[in-house]
Protein backbone atom coordinates (compact mmCIF):
# COMPACT_ATOMS: atom_id res chain seq x y z
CA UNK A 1 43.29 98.57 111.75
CA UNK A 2 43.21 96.19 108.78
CA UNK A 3 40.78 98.42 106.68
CA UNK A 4 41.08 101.57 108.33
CA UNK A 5 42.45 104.95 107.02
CA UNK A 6 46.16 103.89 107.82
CA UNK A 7 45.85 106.81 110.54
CA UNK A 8 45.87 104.98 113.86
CA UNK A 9 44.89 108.70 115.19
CA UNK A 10 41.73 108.83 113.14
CA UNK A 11 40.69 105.24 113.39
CA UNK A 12 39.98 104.89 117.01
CA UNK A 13 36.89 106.25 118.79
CA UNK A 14 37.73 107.55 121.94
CA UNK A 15 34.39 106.84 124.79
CA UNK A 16 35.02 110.10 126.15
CA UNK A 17 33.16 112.57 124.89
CA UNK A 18 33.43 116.12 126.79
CA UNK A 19 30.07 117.89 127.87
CA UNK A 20 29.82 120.57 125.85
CA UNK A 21 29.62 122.97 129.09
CA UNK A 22 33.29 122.14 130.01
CA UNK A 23 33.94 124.68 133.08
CA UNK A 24 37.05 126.78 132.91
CA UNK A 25 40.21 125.42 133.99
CA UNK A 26 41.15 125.50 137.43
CA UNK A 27 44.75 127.96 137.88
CA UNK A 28 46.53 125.08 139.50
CA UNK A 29 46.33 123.27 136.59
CA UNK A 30 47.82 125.58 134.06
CA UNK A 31 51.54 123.94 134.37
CA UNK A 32 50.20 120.84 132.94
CA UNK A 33 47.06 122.51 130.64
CA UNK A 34 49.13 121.20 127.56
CA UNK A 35 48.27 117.65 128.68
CA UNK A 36 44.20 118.37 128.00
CA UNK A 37 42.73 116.60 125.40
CA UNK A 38 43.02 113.34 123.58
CA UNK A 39 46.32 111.83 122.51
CA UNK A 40 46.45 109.07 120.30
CA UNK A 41 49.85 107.15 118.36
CA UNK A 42 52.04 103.99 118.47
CA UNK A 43 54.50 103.12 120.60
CA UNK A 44 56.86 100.12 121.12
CA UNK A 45 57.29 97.82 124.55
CA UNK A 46 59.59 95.16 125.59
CA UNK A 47 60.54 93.92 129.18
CA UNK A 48 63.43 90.58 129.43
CA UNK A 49 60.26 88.32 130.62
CA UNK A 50 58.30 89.02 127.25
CA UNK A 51 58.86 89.52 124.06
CA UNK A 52 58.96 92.57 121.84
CA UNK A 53 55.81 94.43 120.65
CA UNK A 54 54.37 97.27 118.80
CA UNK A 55 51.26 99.29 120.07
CA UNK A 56 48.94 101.68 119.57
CA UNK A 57 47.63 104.07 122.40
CA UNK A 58 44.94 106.53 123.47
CA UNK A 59 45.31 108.80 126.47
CA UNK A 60 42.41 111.24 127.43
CA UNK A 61 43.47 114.00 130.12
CA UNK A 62 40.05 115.92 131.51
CA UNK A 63 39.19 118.18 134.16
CA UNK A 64 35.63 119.26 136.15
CA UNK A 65 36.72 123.04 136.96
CA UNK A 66 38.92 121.12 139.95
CA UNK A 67 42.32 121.07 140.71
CA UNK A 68 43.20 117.68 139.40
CA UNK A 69 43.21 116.17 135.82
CA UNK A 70 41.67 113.02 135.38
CA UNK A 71 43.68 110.36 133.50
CA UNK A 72 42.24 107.20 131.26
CA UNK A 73 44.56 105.38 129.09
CA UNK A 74 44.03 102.20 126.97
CA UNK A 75 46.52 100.26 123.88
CA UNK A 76 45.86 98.08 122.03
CA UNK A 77 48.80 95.07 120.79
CA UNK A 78 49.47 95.97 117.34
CA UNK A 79 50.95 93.16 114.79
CA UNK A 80 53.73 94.65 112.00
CA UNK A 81 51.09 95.67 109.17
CA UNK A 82 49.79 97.86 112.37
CA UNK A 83 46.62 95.88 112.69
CA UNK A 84 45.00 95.49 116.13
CA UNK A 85 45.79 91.92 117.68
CA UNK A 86 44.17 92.45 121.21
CA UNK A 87 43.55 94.50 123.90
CA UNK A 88 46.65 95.71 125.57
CA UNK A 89 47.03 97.60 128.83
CA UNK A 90 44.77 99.95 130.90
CA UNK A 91 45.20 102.31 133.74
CA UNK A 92 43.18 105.50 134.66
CA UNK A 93 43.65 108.10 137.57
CA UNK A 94 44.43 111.62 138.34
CA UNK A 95 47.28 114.37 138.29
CA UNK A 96 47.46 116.53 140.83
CA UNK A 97 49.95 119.97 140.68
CA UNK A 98 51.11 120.73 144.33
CA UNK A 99 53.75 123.09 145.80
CA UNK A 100 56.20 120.25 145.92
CA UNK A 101 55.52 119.42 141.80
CA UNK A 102 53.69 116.44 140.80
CA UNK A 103 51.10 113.74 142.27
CA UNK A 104 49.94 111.20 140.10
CA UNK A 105 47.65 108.19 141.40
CA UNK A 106 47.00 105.45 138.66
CA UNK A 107 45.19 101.91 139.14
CA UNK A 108 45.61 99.50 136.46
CA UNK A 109 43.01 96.80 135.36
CA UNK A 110 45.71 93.49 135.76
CA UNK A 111 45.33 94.63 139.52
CA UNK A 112 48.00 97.45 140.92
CA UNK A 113 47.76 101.02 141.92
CA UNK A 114 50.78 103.14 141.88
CA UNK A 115 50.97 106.72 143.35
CA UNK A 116 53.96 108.39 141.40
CA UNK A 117 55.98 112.15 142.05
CA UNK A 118 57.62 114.27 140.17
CA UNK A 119 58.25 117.67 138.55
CA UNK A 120 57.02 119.95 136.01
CA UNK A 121 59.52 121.62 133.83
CA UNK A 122 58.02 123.86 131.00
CA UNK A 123 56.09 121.06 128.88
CA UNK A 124 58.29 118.42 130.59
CA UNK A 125 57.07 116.01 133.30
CA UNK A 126 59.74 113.55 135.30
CA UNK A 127 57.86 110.89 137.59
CA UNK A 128 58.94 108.02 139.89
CA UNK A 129 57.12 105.80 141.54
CA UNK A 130 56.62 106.37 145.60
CA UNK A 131 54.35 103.66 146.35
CA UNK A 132 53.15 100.58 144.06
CA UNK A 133 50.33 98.10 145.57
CA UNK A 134 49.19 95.23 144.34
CA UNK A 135 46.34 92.42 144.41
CA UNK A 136 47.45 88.68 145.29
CA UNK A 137 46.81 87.81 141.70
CA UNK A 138 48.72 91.14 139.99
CA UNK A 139 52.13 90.49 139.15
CA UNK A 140 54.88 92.13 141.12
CA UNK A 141 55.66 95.74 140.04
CA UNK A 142 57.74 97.32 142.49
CA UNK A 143 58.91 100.44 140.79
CA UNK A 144 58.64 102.89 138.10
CA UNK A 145 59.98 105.82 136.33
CA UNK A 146 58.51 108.01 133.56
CA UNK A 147 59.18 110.74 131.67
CA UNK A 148 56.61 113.09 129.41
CA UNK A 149 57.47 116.01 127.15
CA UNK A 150 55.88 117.81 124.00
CA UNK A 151 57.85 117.69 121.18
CA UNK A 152 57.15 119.59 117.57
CA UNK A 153 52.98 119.16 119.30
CA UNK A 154 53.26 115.50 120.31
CA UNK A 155 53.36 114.01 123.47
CA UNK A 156 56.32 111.89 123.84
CA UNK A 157 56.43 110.02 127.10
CA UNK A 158 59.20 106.68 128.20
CA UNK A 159 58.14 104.74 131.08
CA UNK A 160 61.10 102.35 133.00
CA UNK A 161 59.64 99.58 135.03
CA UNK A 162 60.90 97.63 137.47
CA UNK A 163 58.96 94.25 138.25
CA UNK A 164 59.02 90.46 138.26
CA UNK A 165 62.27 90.30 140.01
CA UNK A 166 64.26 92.49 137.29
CA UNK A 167 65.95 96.10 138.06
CA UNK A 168 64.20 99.35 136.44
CA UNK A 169 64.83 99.22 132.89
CA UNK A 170 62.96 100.32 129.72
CA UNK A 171 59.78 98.93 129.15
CA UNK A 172 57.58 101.06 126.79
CA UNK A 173 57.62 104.49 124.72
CA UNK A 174 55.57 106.01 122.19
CA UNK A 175 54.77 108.85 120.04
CA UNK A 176 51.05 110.34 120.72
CA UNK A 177 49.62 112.68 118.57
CA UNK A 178 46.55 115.21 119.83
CA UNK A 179 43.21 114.62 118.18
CA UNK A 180 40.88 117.72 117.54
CA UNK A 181 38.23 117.77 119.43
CA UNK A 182 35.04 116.45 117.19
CA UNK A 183 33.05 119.73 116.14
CA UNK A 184 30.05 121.01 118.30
């Protein structure tokens, strides 16, 4: 972001472009309809086995007319002037709205999957992990806990991890703001 608008919203391209045809929402999904679109902001992590850091985030929920909303998320490592230093985490999956609440499955590109539940309170969403697994070379996650709301039109979320040996304990939030969708 060293020469860009100063607007970390407006200067990253998303690669998800919807089809212009986008079918209409299925009804399960309307609890969580407030999550469509692209979100984009800054956020800050920090975990006792790594140091401190600032980062910037896009999140893209979709949907195909089906009951589930499909999830891609990517950051970026942000230095203090707010200027990209590298790539940062991944993870993609889907949200699912069932009679019980919430079913999320993510996988994440350093190598785990989690499958999370939770519930659905107005434009407030409370997850915890139920299952994390993991490839031989992934590190060990064995737990999780976020928590998603809108607030004044953001999306606010805090996610508590619990991995490498340490007990569930803050590990990133951020501050995403929703990008209009480019004209058609």
């Amino acid at each position: 972001m060293s020469e860009g608008s100063g607007d970390l919203a407006a200067d990253f391209e998303t690669p998800f472009v919807p089809d212009d045809e986008t079918p209409p929402l299925h009804e399960a999904l309307a609890p969580v309809a407030f999550l469509l679109g692209t979100w984009r902001g800054v956020g800050v992590g920090g975990y006792p086995t790594i140091e401190s850091f600032r980062f910037g985030q896009e999140v893209v929920f979709g949907h195909a007319g089906k009951p589930v909303l499909s999830y891609i998320s990517r950051s970026w490592v942000l230095d203090d002037d707010g200027a990209v230093v590298r790539a940062g985490a991944a993870e993609s999956g889907y949200w699912r709205v069932t009679d019980r609440g919430l079913e999320v499955v993510l996988a994440h590109a350093t190598g785990f999957a989690e499958i999370w539940v939770g519930e659905i309170a107005g434009n407030r969403i409370e997850l915890s992990t139920d299952v994390v697994a993991r490839t031989s070379s992934a590190k060990e996650v064995t737990g999780g806990h976020r928590l998603y709301g809108l607030v004044e039109g953001d999306l606010l979320y805090a996610y508590d991890m619990a991995a490498v040996g340490q007990p569930l304990q803050s590990h990133l939030s951020a501050r995403l703001r929703r990008v209009p969708p480019p004209p058609r």
